[in-house]
Protein backbone atom coordinates (compact mmCIF):
# COMPACT_ATOMS: atom_id res chain seq x y z
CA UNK A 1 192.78 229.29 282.36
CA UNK A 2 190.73 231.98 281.22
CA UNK A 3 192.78 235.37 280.43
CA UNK A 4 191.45 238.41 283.25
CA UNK A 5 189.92 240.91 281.82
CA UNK A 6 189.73 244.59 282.60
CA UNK A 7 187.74 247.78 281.59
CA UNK A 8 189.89 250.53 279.53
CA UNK A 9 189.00 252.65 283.00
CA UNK A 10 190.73 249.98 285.56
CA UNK A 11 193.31 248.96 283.23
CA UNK A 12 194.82 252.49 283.58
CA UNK A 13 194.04 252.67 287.44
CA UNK A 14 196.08 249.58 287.65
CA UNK A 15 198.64 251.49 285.75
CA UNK A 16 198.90 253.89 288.42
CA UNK A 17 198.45 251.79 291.29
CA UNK A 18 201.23 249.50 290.37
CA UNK A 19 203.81 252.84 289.21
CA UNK A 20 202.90 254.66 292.56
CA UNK A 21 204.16 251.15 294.86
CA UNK A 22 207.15 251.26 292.73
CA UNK A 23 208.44 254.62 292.96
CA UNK A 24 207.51 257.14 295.39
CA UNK A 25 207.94 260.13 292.92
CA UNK A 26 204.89 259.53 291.49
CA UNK A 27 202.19 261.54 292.24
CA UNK A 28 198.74 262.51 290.64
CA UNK A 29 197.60 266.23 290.41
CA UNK A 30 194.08 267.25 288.88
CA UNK A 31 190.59 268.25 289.44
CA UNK A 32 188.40 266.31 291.83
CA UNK A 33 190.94 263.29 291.33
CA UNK A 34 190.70 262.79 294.83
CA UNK A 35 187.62 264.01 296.64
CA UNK A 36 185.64 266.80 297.11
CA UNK A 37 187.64 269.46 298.99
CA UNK A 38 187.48 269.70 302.45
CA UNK A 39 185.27 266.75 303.27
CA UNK A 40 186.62 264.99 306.45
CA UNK A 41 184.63 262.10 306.42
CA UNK A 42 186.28 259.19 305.50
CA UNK A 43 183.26 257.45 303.26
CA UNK A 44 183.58 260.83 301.30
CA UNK A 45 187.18 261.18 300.84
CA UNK A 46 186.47 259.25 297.55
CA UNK A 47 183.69 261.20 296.07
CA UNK A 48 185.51 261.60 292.73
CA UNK A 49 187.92 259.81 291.40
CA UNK A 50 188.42 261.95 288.42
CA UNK A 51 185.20 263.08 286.86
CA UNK A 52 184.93 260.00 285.38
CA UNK A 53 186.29 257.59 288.40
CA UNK A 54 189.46 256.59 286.54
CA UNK A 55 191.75 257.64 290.10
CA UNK A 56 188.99 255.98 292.65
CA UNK A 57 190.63 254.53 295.34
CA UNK A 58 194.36 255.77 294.85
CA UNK A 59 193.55 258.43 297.58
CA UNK A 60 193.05 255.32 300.16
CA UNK A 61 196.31 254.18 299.78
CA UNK A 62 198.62 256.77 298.71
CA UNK A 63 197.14 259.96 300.90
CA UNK A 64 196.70 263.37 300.13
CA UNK A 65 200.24 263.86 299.48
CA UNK A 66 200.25 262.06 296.17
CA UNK A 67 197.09 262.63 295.23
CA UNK A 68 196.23 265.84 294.84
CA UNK A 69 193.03 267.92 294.06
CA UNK A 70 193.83 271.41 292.48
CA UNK A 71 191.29 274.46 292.09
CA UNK A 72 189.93 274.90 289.04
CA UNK A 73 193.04 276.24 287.47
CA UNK A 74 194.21 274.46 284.22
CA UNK A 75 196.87 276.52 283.58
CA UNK A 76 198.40 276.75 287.32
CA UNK A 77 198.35 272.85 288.41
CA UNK A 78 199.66 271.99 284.24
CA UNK A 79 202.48 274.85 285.59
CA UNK A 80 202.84 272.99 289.03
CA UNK A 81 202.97 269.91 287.48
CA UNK A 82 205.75 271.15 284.84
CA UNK A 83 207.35 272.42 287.64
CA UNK A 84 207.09 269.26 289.83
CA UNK A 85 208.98 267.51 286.81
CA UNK A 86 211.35 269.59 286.37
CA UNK A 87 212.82 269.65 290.20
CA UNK A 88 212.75 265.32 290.69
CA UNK A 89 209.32 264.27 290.91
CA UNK A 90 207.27 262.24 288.34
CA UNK A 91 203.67 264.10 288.52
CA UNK A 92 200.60 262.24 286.32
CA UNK A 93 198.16 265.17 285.86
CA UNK A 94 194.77 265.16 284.84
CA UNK A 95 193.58 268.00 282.45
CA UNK A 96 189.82 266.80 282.25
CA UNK A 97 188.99 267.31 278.39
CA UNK A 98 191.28 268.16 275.99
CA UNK A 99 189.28 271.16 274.83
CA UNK A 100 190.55 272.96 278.17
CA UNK A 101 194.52 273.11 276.17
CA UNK A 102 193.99 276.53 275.15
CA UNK A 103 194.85 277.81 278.65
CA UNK A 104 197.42 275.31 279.36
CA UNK A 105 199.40 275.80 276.23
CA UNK A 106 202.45 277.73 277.37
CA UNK A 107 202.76 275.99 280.19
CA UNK A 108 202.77 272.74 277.68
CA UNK A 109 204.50 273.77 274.68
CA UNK A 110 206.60 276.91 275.25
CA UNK A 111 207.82 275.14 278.85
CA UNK A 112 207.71 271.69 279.05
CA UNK A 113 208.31 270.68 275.82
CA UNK A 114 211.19 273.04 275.53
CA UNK A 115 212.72 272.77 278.41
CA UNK A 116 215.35 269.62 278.14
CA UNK A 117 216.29 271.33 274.73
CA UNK A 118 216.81 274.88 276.25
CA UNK A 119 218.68 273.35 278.97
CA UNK A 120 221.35 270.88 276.48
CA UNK A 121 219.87 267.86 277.39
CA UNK A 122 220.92 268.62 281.33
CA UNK A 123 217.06 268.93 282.54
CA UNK A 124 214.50 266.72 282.38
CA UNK A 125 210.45 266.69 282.55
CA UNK A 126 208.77 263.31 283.22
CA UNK A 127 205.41 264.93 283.14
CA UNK A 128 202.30 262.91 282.25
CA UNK A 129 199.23 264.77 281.41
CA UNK A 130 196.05 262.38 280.82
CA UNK A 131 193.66 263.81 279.01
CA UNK A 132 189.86 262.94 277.26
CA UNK A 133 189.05 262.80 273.48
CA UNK A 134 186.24 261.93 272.22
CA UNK A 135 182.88 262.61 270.60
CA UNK A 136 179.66 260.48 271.48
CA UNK A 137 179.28 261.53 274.99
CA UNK A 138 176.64 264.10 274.89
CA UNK A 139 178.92 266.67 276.37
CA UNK A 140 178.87 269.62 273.75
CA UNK A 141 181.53 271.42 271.59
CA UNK A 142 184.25 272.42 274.70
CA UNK A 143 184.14 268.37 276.23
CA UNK A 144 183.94 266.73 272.80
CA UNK A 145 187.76 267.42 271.15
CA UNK A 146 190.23 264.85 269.40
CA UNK A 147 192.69 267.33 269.02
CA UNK A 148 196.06 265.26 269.53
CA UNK A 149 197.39 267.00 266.34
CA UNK A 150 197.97 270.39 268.25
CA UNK A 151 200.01 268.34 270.66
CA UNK A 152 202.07 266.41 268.25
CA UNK A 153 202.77 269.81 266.31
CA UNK A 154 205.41 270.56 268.70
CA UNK A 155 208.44 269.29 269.30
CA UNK A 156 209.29 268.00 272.69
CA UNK A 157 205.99 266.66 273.21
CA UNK A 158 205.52 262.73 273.25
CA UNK A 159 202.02 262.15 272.42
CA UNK A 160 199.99 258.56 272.79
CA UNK A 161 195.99 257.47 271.93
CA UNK A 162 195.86 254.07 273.08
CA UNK A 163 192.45 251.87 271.75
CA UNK A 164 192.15 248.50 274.28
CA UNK A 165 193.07 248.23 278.23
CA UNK A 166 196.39 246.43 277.13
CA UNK A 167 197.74 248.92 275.57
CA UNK A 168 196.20 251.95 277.85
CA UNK A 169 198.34 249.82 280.88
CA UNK A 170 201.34 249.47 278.87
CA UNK A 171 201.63 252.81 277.70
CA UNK A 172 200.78 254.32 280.50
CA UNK A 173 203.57 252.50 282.75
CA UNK A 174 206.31 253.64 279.35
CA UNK A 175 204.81 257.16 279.76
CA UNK A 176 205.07 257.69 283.65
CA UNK A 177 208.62 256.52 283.19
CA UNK A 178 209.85 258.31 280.35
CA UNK A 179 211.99 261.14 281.29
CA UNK A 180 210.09 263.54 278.22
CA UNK A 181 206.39 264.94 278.42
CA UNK A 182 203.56 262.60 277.29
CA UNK A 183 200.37 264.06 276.59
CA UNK A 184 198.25 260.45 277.37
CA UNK A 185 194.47 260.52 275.28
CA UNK A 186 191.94 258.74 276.39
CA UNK A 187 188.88 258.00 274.72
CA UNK A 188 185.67 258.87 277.02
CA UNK A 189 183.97 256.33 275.54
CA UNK A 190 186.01 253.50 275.82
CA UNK A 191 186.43 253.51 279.48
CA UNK A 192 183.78 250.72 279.89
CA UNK A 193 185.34 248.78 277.00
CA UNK A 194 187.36 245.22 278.19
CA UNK A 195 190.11 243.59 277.55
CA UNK A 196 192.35 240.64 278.55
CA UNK A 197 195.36 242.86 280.73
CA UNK A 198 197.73 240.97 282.60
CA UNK A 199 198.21 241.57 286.52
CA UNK A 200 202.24 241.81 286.32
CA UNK A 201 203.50 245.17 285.20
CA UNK A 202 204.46 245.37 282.08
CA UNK A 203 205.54 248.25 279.35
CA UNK A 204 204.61 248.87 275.47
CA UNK A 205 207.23 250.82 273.49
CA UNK A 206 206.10 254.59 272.67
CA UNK A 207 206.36 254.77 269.03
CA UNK A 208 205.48 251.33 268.15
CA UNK A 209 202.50 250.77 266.36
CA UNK A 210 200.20 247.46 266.34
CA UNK A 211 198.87 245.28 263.78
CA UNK A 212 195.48 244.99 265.49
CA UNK A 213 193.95 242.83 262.22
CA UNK A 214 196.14 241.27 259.33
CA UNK A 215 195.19 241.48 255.58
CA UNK A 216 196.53 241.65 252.43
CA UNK A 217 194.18 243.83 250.05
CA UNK A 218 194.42 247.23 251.95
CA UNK A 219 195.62 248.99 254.92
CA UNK A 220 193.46 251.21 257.28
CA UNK A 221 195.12 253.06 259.93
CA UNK A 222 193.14 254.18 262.72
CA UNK A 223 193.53 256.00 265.91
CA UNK A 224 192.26 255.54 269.47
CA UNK A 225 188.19 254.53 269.05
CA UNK A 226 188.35 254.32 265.61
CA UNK A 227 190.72 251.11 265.69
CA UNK A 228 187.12 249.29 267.35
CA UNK A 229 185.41 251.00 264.22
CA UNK A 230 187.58 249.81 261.63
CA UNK A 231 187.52 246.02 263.15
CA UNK A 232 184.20 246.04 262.69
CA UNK A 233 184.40 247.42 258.84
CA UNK A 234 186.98 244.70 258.59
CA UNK A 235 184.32 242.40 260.06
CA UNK A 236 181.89 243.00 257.22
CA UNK A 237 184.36 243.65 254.25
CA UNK A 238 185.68 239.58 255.07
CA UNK A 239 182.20 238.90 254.06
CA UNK A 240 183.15 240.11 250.81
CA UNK A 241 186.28 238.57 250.47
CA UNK A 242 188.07 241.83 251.33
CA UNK A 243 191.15 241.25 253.36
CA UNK A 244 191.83 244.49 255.90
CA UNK A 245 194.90 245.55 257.97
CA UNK A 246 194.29 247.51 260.72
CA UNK A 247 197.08 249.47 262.13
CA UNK A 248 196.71 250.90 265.34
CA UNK A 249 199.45 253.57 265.37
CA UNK A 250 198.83 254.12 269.68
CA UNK A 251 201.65 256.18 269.64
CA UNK A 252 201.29 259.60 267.52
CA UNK A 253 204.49 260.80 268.73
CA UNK A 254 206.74 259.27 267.61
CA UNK A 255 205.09 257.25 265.00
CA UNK A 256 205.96 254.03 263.59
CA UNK A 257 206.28 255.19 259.77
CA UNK A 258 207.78 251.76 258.90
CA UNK A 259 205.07 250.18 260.13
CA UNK A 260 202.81 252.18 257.69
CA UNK A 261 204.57 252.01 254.64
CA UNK A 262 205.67 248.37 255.30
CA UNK A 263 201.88 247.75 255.12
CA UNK A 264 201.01 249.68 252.12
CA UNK A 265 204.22 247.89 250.26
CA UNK A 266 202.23 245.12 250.99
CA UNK A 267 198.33 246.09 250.11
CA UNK A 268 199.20 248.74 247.65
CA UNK A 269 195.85 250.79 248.89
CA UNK A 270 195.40 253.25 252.10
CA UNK A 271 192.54 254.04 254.43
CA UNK A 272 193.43 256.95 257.13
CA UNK A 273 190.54 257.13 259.97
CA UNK A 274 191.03 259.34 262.58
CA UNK A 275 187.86 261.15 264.71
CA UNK A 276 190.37 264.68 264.85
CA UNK A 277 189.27 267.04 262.67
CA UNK A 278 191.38 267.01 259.00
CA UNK A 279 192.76 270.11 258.10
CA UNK A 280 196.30 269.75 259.53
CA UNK A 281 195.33 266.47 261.58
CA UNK A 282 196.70 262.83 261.41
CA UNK A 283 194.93 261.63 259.34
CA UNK A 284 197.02 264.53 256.84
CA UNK A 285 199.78 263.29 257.93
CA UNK A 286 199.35 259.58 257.26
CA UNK A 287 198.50 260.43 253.75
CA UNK A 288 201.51 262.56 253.33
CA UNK A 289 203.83 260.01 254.62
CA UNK A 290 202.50 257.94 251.67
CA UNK A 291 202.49 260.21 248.94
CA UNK A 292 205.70 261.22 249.99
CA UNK A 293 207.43 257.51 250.68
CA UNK A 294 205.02 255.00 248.87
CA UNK A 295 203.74 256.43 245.98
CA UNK A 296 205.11 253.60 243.84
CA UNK A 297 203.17 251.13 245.81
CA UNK A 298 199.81 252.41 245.35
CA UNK A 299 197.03 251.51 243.14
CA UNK A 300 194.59 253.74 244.36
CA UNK A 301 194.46 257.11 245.97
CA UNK A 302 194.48 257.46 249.56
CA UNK A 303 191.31 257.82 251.00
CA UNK A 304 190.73 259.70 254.90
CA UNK A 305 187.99 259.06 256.96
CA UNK A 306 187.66 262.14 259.90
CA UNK A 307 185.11 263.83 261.41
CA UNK A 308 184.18 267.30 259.55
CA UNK A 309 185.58 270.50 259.76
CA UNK A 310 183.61 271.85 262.50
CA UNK A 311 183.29 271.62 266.34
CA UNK A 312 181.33 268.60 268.00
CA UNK A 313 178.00 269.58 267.61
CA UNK A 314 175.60 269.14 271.00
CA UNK A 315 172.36 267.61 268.56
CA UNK A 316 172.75 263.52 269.50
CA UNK A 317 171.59 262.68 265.83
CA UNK A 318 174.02 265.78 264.31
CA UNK A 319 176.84 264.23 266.94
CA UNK A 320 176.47 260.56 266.03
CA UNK A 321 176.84 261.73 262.30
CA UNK A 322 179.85 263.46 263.02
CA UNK A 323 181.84 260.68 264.54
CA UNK A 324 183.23 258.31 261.75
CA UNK A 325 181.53 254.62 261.55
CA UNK A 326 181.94 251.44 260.16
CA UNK A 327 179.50 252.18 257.41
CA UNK A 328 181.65 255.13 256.07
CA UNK A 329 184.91 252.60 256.68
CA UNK A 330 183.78 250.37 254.56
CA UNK A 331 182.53 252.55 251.68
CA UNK A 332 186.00 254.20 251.82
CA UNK A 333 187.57 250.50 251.23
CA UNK A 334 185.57 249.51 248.59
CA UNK A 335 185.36 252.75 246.60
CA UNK A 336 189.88 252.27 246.58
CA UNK A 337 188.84 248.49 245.28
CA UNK A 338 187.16 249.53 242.73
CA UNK A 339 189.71 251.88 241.43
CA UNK A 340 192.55 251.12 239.97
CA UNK A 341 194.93 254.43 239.73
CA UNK A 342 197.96 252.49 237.64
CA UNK A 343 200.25 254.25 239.62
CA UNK A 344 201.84 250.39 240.31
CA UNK A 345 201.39 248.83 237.11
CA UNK A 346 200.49 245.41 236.62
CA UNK A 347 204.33 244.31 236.31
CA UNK A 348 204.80 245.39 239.75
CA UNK A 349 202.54 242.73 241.14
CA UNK A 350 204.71 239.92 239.70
């Protein structure tokens, strides 16, 4: 029997279908999630969806009670919705692009991620905020963001980037019912990407990365879309006889370090890919981990693939350039094949 497959986009409606029949504290909050305001006519109560239809239909069966458009407020419904957590309920909201977190961060960081720690553990915040990464989409500099790194700066915070529908469904069920704040990323353009998902509800770990390819001659770690870029560098590298592993770390905070270094112990070279920009990014962090943990494992310097340090320029051919490929994945791999640091000597390999 052939496995069902779903888009990254119904996957994660699914998600919150399935968590909203189970527990009634759910609830969705957000701009134009449900319809446009004050329409009365039942063919138009679903105009929305989310401005990219990931919440269609929830308003059909759940009401306007749990799903819930706000005003164009970031930093009031993020407040609501930190406030919604805090006094029982288990609010998913929607903060449309990630580039919109400069108004919404004390609501975020200073409040909810603070809160359960200010409190001694007695309060709790099982706040969900989805949110859009991504470069690619023709939607300028303020839409165009993969800035998880702010989020995982703080402390508190629980931060996740799935790549496929499997694991957007299974994180997403782990995130609405974890009992800390998850900031959920979501690549814009992998929404129309598929992927076998089962029907039954089911829950992935937060902090548990995924081998997504196996190999034994170096490690790439990717994030989010970049985990479909690096499969296809590993693609054409196997043509050369190049073995890749690609870790998808899907959870940024916490992160599976053992997973990482385990890897490297075995490949002795590192590729870090991440679409966030690299001063003080993942991708940073990754490397530091090894430098700091696996040094004596490597035979090559680390090499990171990100996008530049600038904002997401609006120019399609300057935006497609800006957004790491496969072509710069692979020239990262084989320029860490060719060279041989000695930092594991030869007796090591034996």
């Amino acid at each position: 029997m052939a496995e069902r497959q779903l888009t990254y986009r119904e996957a994660i409606n699914e998600a919150l279908r399935q968590e909203m029949r189970r527990d009634p504290a759910v609830i969705l909050m957000g701009e134009d999630i449900a319809g446009a305001p004050g329409r009365n006519d039942p063919e138009m109560v679903d105009a929305w969806g989310g401005v990219l239809k990931v919440t269609a239909g929830l308003i059909q069966e759940f009401g306007p009670r749990r799903v819930r458009d706000t005003p164009i407020t970031e930093s009031a419904f993020i407040g609501a919705g930190v406030g919604a957590a805090a006094t029982g309920l288990r609010p998913v909201v929607e903060l449309m692009f990630i580039g919109f977190l400069g108004v919404t961060l004390d609501q975020i960081t200073n409040q909810a991620a603070k809160m359960r720690y200010m409190f001694g553990g007695k309060a709790k915040v099982p706040l969900v905020i989805r949110t859009t990464i991504g470069a690619g989409y023709r939607a300028a500099a303020q839409h165009s963001d993969s800035t998880y790194s702010t989020f995982v700066h703080f402390p508190g915070l629980k931060v996740v980037a799935p790549a496929t529908p499997y694991d957007a469904k299974g994180l997403l069920i782990s995130s609405i019912r974890d009992d800390d704040p998850v900031i959920f990323c979501e690549n814009k353009l992998l929404y129309d990407t598929k992927g076998p998902v089962p029907e039954a509800s089911y829950t992935i770990p937060l902090g548990q990365a995924d081998v997504k390819r196996p190999g034994t001659d170096v490690t790439v770690v990717a994030i989010s879309r970049m985990v479909l870029t690096c499969l296809q560098a590993a693609e054409r590298l196997a043509a050369e006889g190049v073995e890749v592993e690609v870790i998808d770390l899907r959870s940024l905070s916490p992160w599976d370090e053992e997973a990482i270094l385990g890897s490297i112990e075995k490949t002795g070279r590192l590729v870090v890919v991440d679409e966030d920009n690299p001063r003080c990014g993942m991708a940073a962090d990754v490397a530091a981990l090894a430098a700091s943990r696996a040094l004596h494992y490597l035979d090559a310097p680390v090499r990171m693939v990100t996008a530049p340090h600038t904002p997401v320029p609006f120019s399609p051919v300057l935006e497609d350039r800006y957004v790491p490929d496969a072509r710069r994945v692979v020239e990262a791999v084989r320029s860490i094949i060719r060279q041989e640091s000695g930092v594991r000597g030869q007796e090591l390999r034996t």
